[in-house]
Protein backbone atom coordinates (compact mmCIF):
# COMPACT_ATOMS: atom_id res chain seq x y z
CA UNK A 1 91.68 137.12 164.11
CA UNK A 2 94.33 138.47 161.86
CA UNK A 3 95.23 136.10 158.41
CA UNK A 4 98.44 136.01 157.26
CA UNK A 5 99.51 136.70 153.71
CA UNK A 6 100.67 133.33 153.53
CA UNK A 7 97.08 132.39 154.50
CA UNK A 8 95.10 134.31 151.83
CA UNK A 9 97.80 133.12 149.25
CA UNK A 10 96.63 129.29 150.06
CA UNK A 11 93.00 130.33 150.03
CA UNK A 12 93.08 132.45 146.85
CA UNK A 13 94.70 130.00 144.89
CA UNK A 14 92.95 127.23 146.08
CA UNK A 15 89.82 128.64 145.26
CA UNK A 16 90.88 129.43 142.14
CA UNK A 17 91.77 125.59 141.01
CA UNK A 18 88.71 124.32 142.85
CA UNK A 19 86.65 126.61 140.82
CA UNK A 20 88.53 125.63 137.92
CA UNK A 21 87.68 122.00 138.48
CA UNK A 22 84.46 122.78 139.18
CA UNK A 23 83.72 124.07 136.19
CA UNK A 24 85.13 121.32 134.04
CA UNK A 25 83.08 118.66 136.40
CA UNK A 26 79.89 120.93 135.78
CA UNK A 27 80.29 121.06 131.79
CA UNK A 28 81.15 117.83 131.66
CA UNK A 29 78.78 115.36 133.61
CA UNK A 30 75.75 118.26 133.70
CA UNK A 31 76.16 120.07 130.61
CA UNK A 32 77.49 116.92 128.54
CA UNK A 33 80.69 119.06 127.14
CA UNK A 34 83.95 117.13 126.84
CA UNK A 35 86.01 119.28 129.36
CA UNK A 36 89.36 119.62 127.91
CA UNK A 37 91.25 118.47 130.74
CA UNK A 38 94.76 118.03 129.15
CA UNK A 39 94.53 122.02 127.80
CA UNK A 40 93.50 123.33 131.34
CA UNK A 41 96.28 121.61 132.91
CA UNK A 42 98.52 123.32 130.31
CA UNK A 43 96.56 126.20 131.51
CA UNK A 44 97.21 126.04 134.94
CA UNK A 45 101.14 125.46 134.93
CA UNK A 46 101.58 127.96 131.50
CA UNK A 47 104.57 128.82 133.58
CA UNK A 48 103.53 130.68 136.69
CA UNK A 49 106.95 130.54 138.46
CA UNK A 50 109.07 131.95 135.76
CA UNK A 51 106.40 134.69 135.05
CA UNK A 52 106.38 135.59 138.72
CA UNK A 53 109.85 135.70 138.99
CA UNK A 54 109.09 138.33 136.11
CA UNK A 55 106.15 139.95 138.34
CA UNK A 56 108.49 140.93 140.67
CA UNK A 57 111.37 142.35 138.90
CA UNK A 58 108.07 144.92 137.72
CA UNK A 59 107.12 145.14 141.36
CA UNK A 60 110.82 145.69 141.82
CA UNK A 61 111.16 148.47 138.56
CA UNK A 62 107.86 150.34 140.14
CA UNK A 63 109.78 150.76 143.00
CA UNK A 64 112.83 151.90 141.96
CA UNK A 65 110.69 154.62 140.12
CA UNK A 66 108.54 155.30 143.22
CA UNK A 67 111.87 155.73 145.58
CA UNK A 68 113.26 158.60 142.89
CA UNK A 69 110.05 160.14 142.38
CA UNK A 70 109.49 163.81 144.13
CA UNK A 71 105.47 163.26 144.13
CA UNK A 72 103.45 161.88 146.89
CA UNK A 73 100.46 162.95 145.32
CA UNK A 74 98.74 160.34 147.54
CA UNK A 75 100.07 161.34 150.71
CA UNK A 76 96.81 163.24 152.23
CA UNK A 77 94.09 161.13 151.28
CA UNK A 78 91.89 159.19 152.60
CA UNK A 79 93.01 155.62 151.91
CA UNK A 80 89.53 154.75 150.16
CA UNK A 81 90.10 157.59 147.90
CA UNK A 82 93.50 156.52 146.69
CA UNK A 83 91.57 153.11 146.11
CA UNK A 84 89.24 154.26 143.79
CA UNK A 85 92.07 156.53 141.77
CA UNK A 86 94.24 153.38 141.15
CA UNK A 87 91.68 151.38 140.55
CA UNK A 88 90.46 153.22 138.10
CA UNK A 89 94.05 154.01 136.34
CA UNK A 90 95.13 150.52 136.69
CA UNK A 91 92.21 149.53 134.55
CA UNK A 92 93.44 152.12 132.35
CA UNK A 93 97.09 151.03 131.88
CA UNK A 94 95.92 147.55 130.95
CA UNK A 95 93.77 148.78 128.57
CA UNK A 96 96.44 150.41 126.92
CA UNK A 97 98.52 147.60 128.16
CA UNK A 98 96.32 144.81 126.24
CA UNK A 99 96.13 146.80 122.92
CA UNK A 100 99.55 147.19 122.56
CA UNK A 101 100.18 143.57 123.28
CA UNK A 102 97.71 142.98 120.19
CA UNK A 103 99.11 146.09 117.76
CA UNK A 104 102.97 145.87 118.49
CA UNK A 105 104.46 142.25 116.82
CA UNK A 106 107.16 142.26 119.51
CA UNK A 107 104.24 141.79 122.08
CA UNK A 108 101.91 139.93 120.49
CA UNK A 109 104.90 136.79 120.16
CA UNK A 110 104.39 137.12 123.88
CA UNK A 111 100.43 137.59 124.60
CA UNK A 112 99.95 135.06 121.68
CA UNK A 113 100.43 132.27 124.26
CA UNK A 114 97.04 133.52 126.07
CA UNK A 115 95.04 133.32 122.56
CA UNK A 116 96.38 129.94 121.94
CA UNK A 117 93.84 128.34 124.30
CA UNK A 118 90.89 127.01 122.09
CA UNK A 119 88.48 126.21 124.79
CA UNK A 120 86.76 129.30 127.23
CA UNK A 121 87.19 128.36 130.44
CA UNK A 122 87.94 129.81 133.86
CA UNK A 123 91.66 127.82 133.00
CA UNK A 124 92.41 130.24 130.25
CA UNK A 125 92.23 133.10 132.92
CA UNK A 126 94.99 131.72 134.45
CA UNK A 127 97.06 130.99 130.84
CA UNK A 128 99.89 133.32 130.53
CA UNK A 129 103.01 134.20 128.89
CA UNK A 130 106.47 133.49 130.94
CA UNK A 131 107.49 136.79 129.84
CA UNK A 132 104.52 138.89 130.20
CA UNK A 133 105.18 141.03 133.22
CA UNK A 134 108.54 142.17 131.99
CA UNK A 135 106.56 144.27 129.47
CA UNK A 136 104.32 145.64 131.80
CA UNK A 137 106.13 148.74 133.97
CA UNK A 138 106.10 151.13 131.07
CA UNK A 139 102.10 151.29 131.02
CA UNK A 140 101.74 151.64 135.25
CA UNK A 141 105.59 153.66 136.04
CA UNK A 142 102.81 156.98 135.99
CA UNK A 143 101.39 155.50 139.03
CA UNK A 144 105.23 155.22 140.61
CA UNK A 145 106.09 158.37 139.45
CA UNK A 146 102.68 160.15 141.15
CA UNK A 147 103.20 158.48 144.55
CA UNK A 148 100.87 155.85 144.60
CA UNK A 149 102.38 153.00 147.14
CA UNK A 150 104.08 149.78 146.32
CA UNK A 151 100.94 147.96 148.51
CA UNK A 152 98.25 149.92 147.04
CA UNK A 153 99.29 149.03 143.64
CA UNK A 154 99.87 145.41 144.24
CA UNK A 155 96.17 145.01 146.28
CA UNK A 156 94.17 146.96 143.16
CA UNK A 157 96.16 144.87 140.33
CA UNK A 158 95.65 141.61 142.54
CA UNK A 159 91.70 142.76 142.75
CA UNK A 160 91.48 143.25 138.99
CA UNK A 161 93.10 140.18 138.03
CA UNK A 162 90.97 137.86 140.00
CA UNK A 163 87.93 139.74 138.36
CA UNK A 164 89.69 138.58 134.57
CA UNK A 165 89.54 135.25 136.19
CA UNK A 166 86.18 135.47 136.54
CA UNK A 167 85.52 137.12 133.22
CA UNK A 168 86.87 133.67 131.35
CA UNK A 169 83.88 131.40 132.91
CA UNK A 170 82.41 129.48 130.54
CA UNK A 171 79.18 129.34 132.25
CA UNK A 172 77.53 133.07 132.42
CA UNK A 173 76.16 134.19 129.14
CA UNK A 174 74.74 137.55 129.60
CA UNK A 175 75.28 139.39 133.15
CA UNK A 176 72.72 141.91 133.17
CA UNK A 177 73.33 145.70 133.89
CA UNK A 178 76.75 144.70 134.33
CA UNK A 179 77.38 144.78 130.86
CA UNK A 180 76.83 148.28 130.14
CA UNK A 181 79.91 149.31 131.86
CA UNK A 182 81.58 146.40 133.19
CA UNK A 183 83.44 143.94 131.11
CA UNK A 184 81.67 140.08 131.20
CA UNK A 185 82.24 136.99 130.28
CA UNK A 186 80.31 137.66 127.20
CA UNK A 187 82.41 140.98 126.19
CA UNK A 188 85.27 138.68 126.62
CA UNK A 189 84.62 135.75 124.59
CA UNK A 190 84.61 138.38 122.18
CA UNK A 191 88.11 139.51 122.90
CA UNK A 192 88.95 135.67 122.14
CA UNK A 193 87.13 135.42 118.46
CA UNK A 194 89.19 134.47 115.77
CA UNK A 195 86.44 135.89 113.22
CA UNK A 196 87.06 139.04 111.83
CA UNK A 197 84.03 141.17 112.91
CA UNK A 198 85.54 140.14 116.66
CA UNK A 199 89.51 140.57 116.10
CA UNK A 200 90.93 143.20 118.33
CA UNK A 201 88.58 143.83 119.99
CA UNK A 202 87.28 144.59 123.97
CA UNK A 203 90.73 145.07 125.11
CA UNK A 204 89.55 146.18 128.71
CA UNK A 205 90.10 144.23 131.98
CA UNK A 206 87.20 145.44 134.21
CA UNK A 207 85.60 148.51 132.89
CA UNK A 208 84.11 148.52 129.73
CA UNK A 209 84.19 152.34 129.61
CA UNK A 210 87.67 152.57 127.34
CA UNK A 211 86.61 150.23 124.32
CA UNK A 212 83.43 152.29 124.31
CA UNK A 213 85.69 155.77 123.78
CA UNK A 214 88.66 154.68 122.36
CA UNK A 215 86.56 152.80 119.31
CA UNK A 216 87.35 149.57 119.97
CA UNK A 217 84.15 147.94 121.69
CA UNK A 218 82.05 145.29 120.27
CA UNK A 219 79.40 143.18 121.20
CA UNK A 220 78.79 139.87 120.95
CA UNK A 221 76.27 138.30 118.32
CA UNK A 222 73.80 135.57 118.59
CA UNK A 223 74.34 134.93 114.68
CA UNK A 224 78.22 135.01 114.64
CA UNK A 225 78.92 132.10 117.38
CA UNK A 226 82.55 133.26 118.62
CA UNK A 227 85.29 130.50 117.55
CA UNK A 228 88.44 130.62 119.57
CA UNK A 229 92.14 130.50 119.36
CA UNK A 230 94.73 132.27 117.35
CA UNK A 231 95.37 133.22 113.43
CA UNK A 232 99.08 132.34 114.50
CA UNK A 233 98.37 129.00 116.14
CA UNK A 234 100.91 126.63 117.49
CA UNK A 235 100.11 123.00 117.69
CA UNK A 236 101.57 121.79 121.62
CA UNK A 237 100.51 121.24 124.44
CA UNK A 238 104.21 121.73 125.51
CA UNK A 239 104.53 124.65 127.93
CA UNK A 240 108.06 125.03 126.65
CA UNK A 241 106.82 125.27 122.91
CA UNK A 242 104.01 127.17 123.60
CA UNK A 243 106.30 129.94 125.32
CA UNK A 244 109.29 129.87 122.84
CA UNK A 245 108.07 129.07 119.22
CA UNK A 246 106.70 132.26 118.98
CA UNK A 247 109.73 134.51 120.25
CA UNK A 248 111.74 132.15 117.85
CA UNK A 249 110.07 132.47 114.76
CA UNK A 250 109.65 136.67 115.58
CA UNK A 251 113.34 136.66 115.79
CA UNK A 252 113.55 135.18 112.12
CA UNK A 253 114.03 130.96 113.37
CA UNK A 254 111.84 129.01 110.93
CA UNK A 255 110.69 126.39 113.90
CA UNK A 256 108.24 123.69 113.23
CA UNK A 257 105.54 122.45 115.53
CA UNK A 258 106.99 120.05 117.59
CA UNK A 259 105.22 116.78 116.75
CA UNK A 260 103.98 114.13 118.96
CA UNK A 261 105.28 110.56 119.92
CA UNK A 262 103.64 107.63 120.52
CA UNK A 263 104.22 107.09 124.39
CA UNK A 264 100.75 108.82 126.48
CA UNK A 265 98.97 107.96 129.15
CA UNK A 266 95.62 109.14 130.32
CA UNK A 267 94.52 112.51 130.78
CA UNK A 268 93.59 111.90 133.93
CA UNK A 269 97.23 111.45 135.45
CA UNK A 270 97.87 114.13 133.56
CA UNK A 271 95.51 116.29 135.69
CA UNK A 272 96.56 114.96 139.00
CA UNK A 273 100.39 115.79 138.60
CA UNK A 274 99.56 119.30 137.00
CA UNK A 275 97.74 120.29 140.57
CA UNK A 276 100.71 118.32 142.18
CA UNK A 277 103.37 120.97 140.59
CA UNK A 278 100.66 123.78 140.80
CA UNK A 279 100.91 123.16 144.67
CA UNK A 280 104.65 124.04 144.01
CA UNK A 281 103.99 126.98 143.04
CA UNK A 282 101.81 127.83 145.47
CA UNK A 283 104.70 127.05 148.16
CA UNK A 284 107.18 129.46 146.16
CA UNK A 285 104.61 132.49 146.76
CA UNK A 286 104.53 131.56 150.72
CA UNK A 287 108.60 131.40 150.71
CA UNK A 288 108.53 134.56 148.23
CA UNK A 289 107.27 136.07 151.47
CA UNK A 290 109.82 135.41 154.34
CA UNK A 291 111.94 132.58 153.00
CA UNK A 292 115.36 133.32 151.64
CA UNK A 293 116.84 133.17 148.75
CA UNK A 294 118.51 129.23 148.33
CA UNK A 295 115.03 128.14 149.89
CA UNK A 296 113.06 130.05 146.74
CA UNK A 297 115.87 128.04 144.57
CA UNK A 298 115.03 124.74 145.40
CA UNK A 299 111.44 125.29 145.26
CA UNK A 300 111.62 127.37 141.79
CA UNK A 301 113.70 124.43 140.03
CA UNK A 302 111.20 121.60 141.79
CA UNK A 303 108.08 123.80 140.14
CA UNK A 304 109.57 124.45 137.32
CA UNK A 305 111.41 121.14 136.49
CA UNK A 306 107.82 119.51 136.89
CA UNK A 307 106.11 122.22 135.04
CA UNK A 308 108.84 121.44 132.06
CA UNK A 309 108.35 117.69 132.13
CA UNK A 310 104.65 117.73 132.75
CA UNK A 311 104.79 119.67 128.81
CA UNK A 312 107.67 116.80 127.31
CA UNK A 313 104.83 114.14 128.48
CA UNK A 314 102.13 115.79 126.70
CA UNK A 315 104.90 115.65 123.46
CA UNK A 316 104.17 111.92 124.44
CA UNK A 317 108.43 111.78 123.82
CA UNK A 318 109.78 108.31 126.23
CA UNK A 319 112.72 110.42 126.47
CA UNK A 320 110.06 113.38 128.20
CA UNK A 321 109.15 110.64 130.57
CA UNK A 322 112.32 109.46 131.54
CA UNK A 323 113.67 112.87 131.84
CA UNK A 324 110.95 113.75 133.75
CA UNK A 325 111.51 111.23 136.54
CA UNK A 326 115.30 111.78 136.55
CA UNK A 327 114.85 115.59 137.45
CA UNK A 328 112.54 114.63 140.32
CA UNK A 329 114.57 112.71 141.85
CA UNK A 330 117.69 114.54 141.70
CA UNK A 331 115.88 117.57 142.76
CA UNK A 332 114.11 115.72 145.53
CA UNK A 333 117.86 113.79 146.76
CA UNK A 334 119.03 117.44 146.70
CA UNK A 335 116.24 118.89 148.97
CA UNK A 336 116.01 116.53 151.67
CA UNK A 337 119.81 115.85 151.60
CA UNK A 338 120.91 119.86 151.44
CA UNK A 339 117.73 121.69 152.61
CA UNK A 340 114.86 120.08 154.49
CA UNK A 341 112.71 123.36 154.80
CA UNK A 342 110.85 120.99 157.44
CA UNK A 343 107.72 122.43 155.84
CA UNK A 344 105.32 118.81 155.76
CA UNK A 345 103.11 120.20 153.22
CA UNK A 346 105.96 121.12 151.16
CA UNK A 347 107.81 117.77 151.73
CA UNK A 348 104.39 115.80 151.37
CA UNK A 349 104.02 117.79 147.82
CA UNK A 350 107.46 116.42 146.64
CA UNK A 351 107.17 112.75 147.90
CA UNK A 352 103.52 112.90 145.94
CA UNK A 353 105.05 114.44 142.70
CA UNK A 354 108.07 111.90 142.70
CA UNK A 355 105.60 108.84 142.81
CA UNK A 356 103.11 110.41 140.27
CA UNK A 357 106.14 110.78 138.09
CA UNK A 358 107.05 107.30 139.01
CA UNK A 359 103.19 105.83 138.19
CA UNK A 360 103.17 107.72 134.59
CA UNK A 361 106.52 106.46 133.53
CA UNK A 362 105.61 102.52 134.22
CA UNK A 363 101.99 103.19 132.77
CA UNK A 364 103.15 104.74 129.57
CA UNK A 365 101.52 103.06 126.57
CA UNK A 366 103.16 102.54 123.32
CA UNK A 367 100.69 104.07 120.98
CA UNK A 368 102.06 102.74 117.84
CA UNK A 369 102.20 99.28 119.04
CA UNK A 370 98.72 98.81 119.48
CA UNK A 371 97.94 100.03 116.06
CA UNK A 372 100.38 97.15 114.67
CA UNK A 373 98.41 94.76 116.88
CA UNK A 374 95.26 95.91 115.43
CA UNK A 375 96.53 96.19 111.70
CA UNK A 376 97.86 92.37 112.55
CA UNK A 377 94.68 91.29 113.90
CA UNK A 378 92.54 92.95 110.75
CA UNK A 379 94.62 90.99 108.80
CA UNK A 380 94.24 87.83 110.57
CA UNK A 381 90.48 88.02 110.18
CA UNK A 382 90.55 88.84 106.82
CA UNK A 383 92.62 85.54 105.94
């Protein structure tokens, strides 16, 4: 039986969030660790539909290159062969890739978003810049310019991400043999330490073989415990924020932290509409495949519009609530009016998002009103 790419798209990524939640279930009710639920949903939609759109104007650039390019040094291998090779170099481009996004300030306002996560978790694997990808040609074009296909280089860069997944669990400690020439989980907490013995360091994605000959490898200690998060840390939980802040203040802006209001609701709604609008996304990459182009549209400013307001909640702004529902329903009037894909897991996804939208804007609680009810009861009692 032969599986669509649609197929494996659904499968991967719904592996991915059950794993996710698995996780968080597992440190939380077995290993008694609060899970931070609210930072892995910020996690999850860290803006996967912009940054996508951004994956494939790379996929597009490596093309271009590949089209113009006289080499087909490929051409007369075996197809294993040419596996291995661009396995191997991919790994080496994001070394290089990584390191500059750590040396070069330009890049860092950009990979900064990934080191703002505080928490290790398979979530943070999946926390990325909007902009990312758009930096990324330069350090794989030697691939497009030596013949190596468009689908080759997708299916080993797919392959090696999923692995980086993998390498943020928060559950392995040590894996073994592995990590003499693989990169771990525990080489990559490392990578995440704020302290200075671990800064810039274990840039690599799979192998471990380029820290250990390019000087940058370290290992991690039982007596330094590794604290995460970032020297240049930006307090939000706002996707938005998270993703602009830096690129402002790089460009000379003097922007504050954006600070919170008094209207929230609990996490766990939270949670529930951030898989809602990660479904979304998940649809785009299906149309991505065979849709066309006003179909992407509508499904891009659904995602994204609910990936925006999800992020104006968490600023726990009223105004990020009622924004939130107007966009949803204008966007929804617009799809079932104009479009109607006729897609029932698609249309099932919207109807769920509008009503979750709907339930967290009458549930909102007014923060700063209980705390007057409680200052006006402590003074009752004290009278």
């Amino acid at each position: 039986m032969i599986i669509d790419l649609a197929t494996i798209l659904v499968l991967v990524n719904g592996l991915l969030v059950t794993l996710m939640v698995s996780e968080g279930l597992f440190n939380q009710y077995v290993r008694k660790h609060e899970s931070p639920w609210k930072e892995m949903i910020y996690n999850l939609n860290s803006g996967h539909l912009l940054m996508w759109i951004c994956r494939g104007l790379e996929i597009i650039g490596y093309y271009y290159i590949l089209s113009y390019s006289p080499y087909r040094l490929f051409e007369n291998l075996p197809i294993w062969q040419t596996f291995i090779i661009a396995f191997i170099a991919w790994d080496f481009g994001f070394y290089w890739f990584h390191r500059a996004h750590h040396k070069f300030s330009a890049l860092w306002v950009l990979h900064n978003v990934h080191h703002q996560g505080e928490n290790f978790n398979l979530s943070l694997g999946i926390r990325n810049a909007w902009f990312s990808s758009l930096t990324a040609l330069p350090f794989y074009a030697i691939l497009a310019v030596a013949g190596l296909p468009v689908e080759m280089f997708i299916a080993v860069a797919s392959i090696h991400i999923v692995i980086q997944f993998y390498n943020h669990n928060s559950i392995v400690k040590k894996s073994g043999i592995l990590e003499l020439f693989m990169i771990t989980p525990s080489h990559h907490r490392v990578h995440h330490g704020t302290q200075d013995v671990y800064v810039d360091r274990n840039f690599g994605g799979t192998f471990v073989i380029w820290d250990k000959l390019f000087g940058t490898f370290q290992v991690e200690l039982e007596e330094v415990p590794v604290e995460y998060g970032s020297h240049d840390k930006i307090e939000t939980s706002n996707v938005f924020w998270g993703n602009l802040i830096p690129i402002l203040r790089w460009l000379g802006f003097k922007t504050e932290n954006p600070k919170l209001g008094n209207y929230r609701i609990p996490n766990l709604q939270i949670v529930l509409n951030g898989l809602l609008v990660f479904g979304i996304y998940v649809q785009y990459l299906i149309y991505e495949i065979d849709g066309n182009l006003a179909d992407m549209g509508i499904i891009f400013a659904l995602g994204f519009s609910g990936t925006l307001g999800l992020g104006f909640i968490s600023d726990q702004k009223l105004w990020g609530y009622r924004l939130n529902v107007i966009s949803s329903i204008i966007l929804a009037s617009v799809y079932f009016i104009a479009f109607r894909i006729n897609d029932i897991y698609l249309e099932a996804n919207i109807i769920l998002i509008l009503l979750s939208n709907l339930i967290m804007y009458f549930s909102v609680e007014n923060v700063s009103l209980n705390l007057v009810k409680e200052d006006i009861s402590h003074s009752k009692s004290i009278v």
